[in-house]
Protein backbone atom coordinates (compact mmCIF):
# COMPACT_ATOMS: atom_id res chain seq x y z
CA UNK A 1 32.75 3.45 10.78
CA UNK A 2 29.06 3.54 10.19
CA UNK A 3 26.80 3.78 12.56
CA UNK A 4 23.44 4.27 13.37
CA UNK A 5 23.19 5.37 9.76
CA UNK A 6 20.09 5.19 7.95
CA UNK A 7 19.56 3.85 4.32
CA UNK A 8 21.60 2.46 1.38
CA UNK A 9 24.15 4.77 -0.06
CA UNK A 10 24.12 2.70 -3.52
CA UNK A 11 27.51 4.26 -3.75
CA UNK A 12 25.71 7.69 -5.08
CA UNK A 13 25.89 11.11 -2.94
CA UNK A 14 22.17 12.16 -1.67
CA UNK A 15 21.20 14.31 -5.12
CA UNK A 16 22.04 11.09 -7.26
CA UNK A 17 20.22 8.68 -4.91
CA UNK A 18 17.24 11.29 -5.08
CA UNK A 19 17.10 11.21 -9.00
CA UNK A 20 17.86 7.00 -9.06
CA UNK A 21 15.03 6.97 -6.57
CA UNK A 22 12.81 9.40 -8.28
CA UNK A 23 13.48 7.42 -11.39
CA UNK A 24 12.39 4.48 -10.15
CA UNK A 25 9.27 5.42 -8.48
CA UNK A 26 8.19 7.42 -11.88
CA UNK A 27 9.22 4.43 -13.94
CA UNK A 28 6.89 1.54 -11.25
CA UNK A 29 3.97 4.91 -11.70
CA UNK A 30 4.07 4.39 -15.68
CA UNK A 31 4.63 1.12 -15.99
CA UNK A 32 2.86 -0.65 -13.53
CA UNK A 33 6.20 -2.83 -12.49
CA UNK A 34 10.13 -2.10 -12.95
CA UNK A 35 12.56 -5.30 -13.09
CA UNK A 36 15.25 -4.24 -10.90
CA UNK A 37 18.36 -5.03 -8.24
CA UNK A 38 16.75 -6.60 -4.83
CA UNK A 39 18.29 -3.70 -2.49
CA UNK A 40 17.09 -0.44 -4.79
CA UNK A 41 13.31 -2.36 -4.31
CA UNK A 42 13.52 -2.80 -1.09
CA UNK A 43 14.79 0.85 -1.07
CA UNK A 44 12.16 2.69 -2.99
CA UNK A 45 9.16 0.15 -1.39
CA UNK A 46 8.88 2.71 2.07
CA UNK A 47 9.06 5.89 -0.33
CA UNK A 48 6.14 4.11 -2.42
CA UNK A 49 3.84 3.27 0.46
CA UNK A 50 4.43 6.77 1.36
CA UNK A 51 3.90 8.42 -1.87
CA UNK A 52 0.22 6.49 -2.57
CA UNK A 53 -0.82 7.22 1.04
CA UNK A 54 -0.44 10.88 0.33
CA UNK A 55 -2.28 9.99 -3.20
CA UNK A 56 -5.50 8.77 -1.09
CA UNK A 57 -5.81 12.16 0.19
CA UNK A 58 -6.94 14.12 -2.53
CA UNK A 59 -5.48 17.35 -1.46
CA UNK A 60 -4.06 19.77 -3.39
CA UNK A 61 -1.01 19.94 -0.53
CA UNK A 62 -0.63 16.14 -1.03
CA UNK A 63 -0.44 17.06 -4.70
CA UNK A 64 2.57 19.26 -4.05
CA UNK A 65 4.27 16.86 -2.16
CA UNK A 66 3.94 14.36 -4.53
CA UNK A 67 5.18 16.61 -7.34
CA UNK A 68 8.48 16.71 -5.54
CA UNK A 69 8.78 12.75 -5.92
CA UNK A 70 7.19 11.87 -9.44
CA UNK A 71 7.18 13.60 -13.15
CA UNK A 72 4.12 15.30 -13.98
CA UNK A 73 2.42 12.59 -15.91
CA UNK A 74 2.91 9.65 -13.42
CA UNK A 75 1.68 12.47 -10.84
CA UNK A 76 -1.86 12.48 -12.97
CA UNK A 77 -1.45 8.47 -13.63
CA UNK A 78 -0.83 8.21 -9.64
CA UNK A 79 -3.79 10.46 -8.46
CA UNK A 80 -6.51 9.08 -11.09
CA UNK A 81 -5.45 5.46 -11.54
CA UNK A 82 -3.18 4.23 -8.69
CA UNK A 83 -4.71 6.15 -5.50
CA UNK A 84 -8.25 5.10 -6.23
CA UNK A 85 -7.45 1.62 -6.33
CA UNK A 86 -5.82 1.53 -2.83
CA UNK A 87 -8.94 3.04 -1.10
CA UNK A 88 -9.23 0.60 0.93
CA UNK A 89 -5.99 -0.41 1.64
CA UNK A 90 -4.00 0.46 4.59
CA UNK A 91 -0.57 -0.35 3.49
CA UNK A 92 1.45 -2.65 1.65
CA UNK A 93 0.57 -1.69 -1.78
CA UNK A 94 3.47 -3.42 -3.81
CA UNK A 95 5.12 -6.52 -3.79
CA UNK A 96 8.84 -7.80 -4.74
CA UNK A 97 8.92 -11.20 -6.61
CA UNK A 98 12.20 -12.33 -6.78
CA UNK A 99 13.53 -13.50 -10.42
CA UNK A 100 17.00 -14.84 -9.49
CA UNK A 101 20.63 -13.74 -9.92
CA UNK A 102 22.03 -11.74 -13.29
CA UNK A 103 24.25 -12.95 -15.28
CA UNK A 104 26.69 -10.24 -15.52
CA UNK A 105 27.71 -9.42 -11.69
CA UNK A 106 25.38 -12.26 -10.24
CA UNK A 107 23.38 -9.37 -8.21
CA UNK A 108 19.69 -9.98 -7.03
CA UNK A 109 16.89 -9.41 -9.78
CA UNK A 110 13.30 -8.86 -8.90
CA UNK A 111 10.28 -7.43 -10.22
CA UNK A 112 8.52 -4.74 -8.00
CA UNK A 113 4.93 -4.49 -9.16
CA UNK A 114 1.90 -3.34 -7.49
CA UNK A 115 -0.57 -5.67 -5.33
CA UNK A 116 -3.50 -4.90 -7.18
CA UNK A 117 -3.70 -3.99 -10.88
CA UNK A 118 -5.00 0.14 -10.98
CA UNK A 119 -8.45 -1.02 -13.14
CA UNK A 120 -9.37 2.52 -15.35
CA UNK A 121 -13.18 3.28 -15.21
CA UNK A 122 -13.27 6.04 -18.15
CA UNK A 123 -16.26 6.78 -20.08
CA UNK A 124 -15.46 5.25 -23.87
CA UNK A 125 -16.21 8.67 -25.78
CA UNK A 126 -17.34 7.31 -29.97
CA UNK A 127 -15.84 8.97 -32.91
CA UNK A 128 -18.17 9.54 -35.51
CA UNK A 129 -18.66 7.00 -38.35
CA UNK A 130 -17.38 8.42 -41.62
CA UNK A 131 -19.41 7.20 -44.50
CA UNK A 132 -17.60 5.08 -47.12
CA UNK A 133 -18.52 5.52 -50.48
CA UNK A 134 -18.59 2.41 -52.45
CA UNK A 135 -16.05 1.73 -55.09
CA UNK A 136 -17.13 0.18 -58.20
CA UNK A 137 -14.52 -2.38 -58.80
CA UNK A 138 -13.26 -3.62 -61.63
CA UNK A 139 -14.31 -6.71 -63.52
CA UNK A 140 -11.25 -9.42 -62.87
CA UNK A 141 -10.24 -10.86 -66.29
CA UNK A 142 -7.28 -13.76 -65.72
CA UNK A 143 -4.38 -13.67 -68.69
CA UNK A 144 -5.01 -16.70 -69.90
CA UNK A 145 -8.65 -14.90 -70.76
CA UNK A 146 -7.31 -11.94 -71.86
CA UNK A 147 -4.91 -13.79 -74.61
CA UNK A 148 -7.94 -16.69 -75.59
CA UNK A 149 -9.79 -13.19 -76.70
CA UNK A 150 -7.12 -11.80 -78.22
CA UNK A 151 -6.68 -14.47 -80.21
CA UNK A 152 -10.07 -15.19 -81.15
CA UNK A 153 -10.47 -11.70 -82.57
CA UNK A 154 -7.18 -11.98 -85.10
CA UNK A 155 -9.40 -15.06 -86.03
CA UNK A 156 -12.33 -13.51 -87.17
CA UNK A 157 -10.53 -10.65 -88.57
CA UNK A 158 -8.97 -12.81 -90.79
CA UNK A 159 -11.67 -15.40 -91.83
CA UNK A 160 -13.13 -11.81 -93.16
């Protein structure tokens, strides 16, 4: 029997569940929203929460921690993009819409996406303009031109 046992098992043993978990979370970082089973989002929404609350915090500690639960580029995406965004947010920083069933093994689809869309505010940096040099082109002379002439000139050659 099972009781008093916290969690979904997902029918993984605790290192797979990590790296499904892990997966997911670095996948909804990059992405910005993961299409996915029902349970595994409800699963991963808690770890979430918890990951962008440690984001707000701007330590380097928090930075550790995080590094535990994300790859190294949605760590950076999550600290510059995501984090900022949620300042003022206590919680509750994705949401679950709910797509319907999937064809296969009729299990729960939904899309987990955040609640507010992480807006970039980067400085546009400009390349510098190469100079095009202007091509002479050349005159456009039709077939039907180019045979009239060639014609013409076996013309006068002959009435020489």
């Amino acid at each position: 029997m099972r009781k008093n046992v916290f969690g979904r098992q997902f029918k993984r043993d605790k290192n797979e569940r990590k790296a499904l978990f892990k997966g997911l979370m670095t996948s909804l970082v990059n992405e910005g929203r993961i299409r996915t089973t029902e349970q595994k989002a409800k699963a991963i929404r808690a770890e979430v929460d918890k990951l962008v609350t440690k984001a707000k915090k701007e330590e380097s500690h928090a930075r550790r921690l995080l590094s535990a639960d994300l790859s190294p580029d949605a760590l950076e995406k999550m600290i510059t993009d995501i984090a900022p965004s949620f300042k003022d947010r206590q919680g509750g920083y994705t949401r679950i819409v709910r797509l319907g069933n999937r064809f296969s093994d009729n299990a729960s689809m939904v899309i987990m996406e955040w609640m507010e869309r992480a807006e970039v505010v980067r400085e546009k940096v400009s390349k510098p303009v190469k100079k095009v040099k202007a091509v002479k082109a050349k005159p456009v002379v039709k077939k039907k031109v180019k045979k009239q002439i060639k014609t013409s000139k076996k013309v006068e050659k002959k009435s020489k």
